[in-house]
N, C-alpha and C. Protein backbone atom coordinates (compact mmCIF):
# COMPACT_ATOMS: atom_id res chain seq x y z
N UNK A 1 0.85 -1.16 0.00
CA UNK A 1 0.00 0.00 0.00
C UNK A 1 0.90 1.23 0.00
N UNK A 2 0.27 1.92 -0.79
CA UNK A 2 1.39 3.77 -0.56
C UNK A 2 0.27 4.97 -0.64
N UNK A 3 0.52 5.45 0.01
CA UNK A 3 0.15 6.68 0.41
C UNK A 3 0.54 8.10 -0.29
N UNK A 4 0.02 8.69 -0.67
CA UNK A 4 0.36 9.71 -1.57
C UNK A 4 1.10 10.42 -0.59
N UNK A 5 2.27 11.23 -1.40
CA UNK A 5 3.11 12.01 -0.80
C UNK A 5 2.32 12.90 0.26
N UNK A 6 1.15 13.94 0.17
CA UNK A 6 1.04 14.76 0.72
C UNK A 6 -0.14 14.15 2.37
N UNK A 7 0.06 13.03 2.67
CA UNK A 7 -0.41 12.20 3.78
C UNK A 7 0.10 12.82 4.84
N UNK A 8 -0.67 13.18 6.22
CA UNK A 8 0.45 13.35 7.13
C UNK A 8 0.18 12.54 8.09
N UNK A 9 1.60 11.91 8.67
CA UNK A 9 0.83 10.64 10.32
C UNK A 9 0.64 11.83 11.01
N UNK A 10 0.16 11.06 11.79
CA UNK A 10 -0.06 9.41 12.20
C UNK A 10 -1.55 9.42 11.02
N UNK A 11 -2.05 8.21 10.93
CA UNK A 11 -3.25 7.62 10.30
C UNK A 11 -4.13 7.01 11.06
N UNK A 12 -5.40 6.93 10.79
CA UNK A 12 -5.93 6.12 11.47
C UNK A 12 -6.35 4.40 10.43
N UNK A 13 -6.14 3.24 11.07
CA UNK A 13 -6.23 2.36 10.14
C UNK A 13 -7.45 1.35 10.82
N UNK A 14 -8.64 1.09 10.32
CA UNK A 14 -9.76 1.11 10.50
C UNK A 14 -9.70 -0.50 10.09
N UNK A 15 -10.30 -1.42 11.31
CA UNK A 15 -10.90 -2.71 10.84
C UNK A 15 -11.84 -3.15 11.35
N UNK A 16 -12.75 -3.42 10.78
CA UNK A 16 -13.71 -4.13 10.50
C UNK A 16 -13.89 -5.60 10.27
N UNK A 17 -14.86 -6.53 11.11
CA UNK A 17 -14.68 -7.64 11.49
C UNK A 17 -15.95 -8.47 11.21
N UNK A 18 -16.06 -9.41 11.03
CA UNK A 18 -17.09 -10.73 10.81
C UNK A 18 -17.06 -11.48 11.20
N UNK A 19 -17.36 -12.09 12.43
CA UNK A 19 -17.49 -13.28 13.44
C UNK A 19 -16.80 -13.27 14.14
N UNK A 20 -16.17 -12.53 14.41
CA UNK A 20 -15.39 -12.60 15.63
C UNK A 20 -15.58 -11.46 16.93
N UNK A 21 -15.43 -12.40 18.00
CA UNK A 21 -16.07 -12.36 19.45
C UNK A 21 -15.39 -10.79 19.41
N UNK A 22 -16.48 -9.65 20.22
CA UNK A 22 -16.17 -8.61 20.61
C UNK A 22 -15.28 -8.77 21.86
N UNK A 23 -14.33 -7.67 22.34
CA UNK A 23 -13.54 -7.20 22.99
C UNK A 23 -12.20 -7.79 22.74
N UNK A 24 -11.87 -8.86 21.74
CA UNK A 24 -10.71 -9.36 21.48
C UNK A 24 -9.78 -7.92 20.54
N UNK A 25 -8.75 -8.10 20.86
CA UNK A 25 -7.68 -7.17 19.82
C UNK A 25 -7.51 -7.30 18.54
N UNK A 26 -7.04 -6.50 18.01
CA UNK A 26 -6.50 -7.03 16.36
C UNK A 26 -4.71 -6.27 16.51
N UNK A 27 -4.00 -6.88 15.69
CA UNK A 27 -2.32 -6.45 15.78
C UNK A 27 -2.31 -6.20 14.33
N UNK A 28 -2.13 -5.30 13.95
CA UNK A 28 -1.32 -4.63 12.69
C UNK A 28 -0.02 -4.88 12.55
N UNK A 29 0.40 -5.28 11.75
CA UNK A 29 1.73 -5.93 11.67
C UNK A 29 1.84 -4.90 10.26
N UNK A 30 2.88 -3.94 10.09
CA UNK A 30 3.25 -2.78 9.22
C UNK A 30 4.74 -3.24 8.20
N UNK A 31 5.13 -3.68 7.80
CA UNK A 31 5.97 -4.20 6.97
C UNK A 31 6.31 -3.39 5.31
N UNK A 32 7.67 -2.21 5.79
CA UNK A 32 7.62 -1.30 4.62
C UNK A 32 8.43 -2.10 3.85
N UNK A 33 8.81 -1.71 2.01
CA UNK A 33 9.80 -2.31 1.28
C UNK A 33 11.04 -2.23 2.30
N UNK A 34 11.14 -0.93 2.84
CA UNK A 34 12.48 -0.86 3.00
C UNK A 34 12.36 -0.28 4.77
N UNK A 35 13.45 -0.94 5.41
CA UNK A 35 12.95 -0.73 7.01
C UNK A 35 12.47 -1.51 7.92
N UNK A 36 12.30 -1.43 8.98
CA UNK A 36 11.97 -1.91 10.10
C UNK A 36 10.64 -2.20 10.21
N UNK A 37 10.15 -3.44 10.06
CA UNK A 37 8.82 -4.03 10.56
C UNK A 37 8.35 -3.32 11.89
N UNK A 38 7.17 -3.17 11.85
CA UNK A 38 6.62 -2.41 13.70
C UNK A 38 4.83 -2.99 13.70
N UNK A 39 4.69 -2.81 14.89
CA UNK A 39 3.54 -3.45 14.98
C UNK A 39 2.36 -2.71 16.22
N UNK A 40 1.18 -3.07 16.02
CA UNK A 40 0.41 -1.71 16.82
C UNK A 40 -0.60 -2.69 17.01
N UNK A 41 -0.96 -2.49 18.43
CA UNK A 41 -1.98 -3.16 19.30
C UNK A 41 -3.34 -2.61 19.17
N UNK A 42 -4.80 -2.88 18.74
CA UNK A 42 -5.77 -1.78 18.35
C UNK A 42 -6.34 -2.44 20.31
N UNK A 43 -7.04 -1.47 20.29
CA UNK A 43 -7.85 -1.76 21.41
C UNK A 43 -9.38 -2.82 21.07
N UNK A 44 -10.07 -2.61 22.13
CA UNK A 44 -10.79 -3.94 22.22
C UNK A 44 -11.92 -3.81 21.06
N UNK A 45 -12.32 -4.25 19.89
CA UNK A 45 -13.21 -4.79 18.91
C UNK A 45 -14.52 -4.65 19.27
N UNK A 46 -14.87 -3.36 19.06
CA UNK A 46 -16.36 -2.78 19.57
C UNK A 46 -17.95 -3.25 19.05
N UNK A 47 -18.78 -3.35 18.84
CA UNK A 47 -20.20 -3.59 18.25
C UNK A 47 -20.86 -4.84 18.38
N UNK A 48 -20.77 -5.84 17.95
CA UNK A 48 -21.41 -7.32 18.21
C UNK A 48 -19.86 -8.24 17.18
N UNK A 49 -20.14 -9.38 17.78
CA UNK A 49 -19.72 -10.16 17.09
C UNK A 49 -19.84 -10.47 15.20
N UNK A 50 -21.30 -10.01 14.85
CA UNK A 50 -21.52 -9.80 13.47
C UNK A 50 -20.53 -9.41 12.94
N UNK A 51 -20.64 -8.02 13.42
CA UNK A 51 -19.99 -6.25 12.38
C UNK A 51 -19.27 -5.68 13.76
N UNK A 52 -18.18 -6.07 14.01
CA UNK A 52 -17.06 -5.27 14.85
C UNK A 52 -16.52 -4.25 13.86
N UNK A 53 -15.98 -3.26 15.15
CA UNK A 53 -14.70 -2.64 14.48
C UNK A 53 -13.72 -2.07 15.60
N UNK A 54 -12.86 -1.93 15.39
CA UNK A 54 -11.94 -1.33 15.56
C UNK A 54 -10.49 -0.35 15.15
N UNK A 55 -9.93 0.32 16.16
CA UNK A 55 -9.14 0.86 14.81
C UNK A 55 -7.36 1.57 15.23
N UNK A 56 -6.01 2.16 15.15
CA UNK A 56 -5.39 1.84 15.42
C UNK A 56 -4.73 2.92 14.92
N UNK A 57 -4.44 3.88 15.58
CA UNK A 57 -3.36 5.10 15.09
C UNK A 57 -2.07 5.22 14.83
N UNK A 58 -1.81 5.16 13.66
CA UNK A 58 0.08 4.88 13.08
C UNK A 58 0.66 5.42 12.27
N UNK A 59 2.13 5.74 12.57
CA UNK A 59 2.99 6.47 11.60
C UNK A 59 3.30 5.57 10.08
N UNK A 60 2.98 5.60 9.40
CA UNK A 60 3.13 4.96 8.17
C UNK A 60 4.28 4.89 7.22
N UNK A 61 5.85 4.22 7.16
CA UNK A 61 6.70 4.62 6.52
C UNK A 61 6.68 5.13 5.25
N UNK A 62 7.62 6.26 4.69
CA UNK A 62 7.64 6.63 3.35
C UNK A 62 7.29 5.59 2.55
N UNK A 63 6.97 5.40 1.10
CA UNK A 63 6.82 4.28 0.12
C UNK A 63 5.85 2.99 0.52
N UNK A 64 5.92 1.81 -0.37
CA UNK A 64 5.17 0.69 -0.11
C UNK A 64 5.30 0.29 1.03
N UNK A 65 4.22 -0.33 1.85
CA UNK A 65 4.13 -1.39 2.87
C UNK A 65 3.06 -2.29 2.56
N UNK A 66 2.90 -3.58 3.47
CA UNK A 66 2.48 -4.27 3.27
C UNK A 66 1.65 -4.32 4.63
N UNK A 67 0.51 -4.53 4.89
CA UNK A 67 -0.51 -4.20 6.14
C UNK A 67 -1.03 -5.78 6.12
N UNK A 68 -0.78 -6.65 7.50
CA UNK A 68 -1.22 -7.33 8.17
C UNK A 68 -2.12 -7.20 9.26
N UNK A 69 -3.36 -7.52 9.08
CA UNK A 69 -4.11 -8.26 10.89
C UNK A 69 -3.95 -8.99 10.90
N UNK A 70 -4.19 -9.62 12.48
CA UNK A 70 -4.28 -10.25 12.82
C UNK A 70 -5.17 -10.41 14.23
N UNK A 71 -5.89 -11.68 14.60
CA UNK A 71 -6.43 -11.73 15.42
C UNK A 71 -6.98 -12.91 15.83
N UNK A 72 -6.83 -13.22 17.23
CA UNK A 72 -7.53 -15.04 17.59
C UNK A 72 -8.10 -14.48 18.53
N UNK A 73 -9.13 -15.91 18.87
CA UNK A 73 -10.12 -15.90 19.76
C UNK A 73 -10.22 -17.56 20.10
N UNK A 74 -10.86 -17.69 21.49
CA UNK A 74 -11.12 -18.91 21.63
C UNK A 74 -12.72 -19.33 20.59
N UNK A 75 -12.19 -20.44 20.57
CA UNK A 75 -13.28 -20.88 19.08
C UNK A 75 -14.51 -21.43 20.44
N UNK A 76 -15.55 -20.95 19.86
CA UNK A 76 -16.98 -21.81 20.80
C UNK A 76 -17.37 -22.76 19.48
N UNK A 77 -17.24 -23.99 19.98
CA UNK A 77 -17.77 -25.55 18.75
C UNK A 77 -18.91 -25.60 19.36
N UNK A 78 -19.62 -25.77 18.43
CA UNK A 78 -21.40 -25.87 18.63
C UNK A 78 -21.75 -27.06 18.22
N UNK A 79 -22.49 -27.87 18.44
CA UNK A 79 -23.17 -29.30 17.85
C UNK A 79 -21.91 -30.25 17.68
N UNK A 80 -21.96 -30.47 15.62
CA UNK A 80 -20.99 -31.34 15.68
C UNK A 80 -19.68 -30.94 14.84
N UNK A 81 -19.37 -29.37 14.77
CA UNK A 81 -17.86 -28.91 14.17
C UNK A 81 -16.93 -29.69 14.98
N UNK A 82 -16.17 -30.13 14.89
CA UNK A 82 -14.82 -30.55 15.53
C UNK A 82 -13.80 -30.63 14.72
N UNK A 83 -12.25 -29.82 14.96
CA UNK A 83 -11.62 -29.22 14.21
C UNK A 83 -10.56 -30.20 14.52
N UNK A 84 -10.96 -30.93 15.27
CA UNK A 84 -9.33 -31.76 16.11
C UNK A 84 -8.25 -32.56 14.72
N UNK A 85 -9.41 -32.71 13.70
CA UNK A 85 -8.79 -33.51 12.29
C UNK A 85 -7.59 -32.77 11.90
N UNK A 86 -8.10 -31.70 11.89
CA UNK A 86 -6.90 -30.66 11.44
C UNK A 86 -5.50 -30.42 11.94
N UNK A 87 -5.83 -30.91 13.38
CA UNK A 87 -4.60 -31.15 14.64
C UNK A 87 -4.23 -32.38 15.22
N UNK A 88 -3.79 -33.17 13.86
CA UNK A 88 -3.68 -34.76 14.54
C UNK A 88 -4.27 -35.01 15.79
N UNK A 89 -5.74 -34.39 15.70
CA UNK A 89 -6.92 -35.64 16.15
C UNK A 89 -6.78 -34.93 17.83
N UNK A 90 -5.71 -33.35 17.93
CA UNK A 90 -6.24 -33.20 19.30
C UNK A 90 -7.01 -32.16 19.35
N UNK A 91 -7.76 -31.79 20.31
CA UNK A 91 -8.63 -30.52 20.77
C UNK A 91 -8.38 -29.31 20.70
N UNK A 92 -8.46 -28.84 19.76
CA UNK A 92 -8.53 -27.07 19.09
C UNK A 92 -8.70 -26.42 20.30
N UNK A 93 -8.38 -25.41 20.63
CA UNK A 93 -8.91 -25.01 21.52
C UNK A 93 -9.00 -23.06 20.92
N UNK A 94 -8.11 -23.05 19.49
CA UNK A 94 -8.08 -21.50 19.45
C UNK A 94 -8.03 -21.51 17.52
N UNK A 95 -8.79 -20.48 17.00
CA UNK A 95 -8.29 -20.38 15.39
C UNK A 95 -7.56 -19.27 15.88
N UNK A 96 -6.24 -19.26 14.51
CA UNK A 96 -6.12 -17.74 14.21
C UNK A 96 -5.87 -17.30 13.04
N UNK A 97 -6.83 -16.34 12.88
CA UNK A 97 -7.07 -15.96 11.32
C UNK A 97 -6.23 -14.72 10.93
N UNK A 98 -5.43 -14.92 10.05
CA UNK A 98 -4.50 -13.39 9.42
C UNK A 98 -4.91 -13.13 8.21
N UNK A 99 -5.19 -12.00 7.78
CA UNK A 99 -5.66 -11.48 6.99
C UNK A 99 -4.98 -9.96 6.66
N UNK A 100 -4.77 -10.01 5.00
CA UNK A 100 -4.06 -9.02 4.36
C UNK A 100 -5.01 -8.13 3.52
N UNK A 101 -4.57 -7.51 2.93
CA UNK A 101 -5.66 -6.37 2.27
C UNK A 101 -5.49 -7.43 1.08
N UNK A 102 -4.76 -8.16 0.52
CA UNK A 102 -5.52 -9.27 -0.77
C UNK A 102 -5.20 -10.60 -0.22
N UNK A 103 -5.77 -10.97 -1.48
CA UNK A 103 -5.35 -12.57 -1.46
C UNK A 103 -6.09 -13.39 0.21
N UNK A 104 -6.47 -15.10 0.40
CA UNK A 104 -7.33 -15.23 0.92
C UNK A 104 -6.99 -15.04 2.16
N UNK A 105 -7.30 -15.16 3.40
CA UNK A 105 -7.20 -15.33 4.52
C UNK A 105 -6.07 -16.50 5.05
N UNK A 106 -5.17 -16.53 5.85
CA UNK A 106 -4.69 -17.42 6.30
C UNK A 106 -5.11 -18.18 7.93
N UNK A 107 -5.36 -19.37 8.05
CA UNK A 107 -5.72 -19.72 9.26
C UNK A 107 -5.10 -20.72 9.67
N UNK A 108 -4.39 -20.61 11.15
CA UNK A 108 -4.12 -21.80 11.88
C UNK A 108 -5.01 -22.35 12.76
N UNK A 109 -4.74 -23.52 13.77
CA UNK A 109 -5.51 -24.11 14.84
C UNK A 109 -4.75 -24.20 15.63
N UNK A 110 -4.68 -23.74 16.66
CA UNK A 110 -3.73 -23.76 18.06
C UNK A 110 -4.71 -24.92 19.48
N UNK A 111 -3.60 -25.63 19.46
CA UNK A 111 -4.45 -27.12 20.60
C UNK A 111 -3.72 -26.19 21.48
N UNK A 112 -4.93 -27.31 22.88
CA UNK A 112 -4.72 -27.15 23.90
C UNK A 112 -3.13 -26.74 24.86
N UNK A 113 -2.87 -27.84 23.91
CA UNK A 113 -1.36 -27.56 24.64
C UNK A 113 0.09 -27.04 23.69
N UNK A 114 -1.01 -26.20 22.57
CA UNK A 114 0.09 -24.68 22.28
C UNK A 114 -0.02 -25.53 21.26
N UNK A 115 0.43 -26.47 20.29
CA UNK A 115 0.49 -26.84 18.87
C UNK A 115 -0.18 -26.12 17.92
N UNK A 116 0.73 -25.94 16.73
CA UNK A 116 -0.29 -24.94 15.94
C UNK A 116 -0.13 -25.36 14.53
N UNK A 117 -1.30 -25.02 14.23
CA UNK A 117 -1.31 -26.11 12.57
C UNK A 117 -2.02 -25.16 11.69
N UNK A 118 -0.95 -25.26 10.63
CA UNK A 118 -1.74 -24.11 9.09
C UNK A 118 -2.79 -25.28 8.48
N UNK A 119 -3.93 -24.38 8.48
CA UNK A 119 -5.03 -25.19 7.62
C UNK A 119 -6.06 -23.92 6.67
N UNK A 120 -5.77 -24.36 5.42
CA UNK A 120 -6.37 -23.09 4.16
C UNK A 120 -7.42 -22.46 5.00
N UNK A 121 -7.54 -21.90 5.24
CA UNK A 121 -9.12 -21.18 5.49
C UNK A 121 -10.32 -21.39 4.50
N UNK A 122 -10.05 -22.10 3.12
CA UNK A 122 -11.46 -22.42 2.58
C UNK A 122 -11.88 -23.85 3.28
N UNK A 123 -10.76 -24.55 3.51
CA UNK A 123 -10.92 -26.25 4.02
C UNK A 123 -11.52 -25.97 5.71
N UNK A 124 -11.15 -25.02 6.27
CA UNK A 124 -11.97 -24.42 7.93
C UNK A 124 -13.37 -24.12 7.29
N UNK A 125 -13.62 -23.24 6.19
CA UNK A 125 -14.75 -22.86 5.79
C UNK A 125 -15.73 -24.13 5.80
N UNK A 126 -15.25 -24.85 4.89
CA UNK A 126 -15.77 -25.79 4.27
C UNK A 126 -16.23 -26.96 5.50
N UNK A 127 -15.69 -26.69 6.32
CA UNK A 127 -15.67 -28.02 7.84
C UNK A 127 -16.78 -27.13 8.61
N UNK A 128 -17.34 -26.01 8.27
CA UNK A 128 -18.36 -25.35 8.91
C UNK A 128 -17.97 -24.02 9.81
N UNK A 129 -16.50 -24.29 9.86
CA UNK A 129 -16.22 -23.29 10.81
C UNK A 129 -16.75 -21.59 10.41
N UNK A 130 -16.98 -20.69 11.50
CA UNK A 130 -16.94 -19.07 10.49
C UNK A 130 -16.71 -17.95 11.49
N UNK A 131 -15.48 -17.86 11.10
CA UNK A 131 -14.59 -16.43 11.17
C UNK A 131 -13.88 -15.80 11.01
């Protein structure tokens, strides 16, 4: 992403959310071509679980960067989702979904006891999961 020369920081960088549990955080992860990666804590994810938002005031380096969220929550399994397949067969206990301004979503499964496993986010989709 670049910003036209005449921008001045800080910015405000605005996210907006879909299924995921209110008061959890989101982390901006800021990654310019050139420079030092930095990263910014938004505060707690306001409105309902539907349509959250939140949002995150930052100095933006000169030229391209690349803008990461990120954000987990403990997963609530309802009926019969069970994600444990995804985690050699143990008990999920957390997704975490990263998401870039393109391209799809990335999601892991974090077990109980900290293991963490990349699984596509259409194949989570597709197993019923949604967030």
């Amino acid at each position: 992403m670049s910003l036209p020369a005449s921008t001045t920081d800080p910015v405000d960088v605005v996210f907006a959310t879909t299924n995921v549990p209110v008061g959890n955080t989101v982390k901006l992860r800021i990654a310019p071509a050139y420079g030092a990666v930095t990263e910014a804590l938004s505060p707690a994810i306001a409105g309902t679980a539907a349509a959250g938002t939140a949002q995150v005031n930052v100095a933006l380096p000169a030229g391209p960067s690349t803008l990461q969220a990120t954000t987990s929550y403990t997963v609530v399994v309802a009926g019969t989702l069970d994600l444990s397949r995804f985690a050699r067969n143990e008990a999920v206990e957390k997704v975490e979904v990263t998401v870039a301004l393109s391209g799809e979503p990335r999601t892991r499964v974090i077990t109980a006891t900290g293991k963490a496993y990349d699984v596509p986010y259409a194949t989570l989709r597709a197993a019923g999961f949604r967030g």
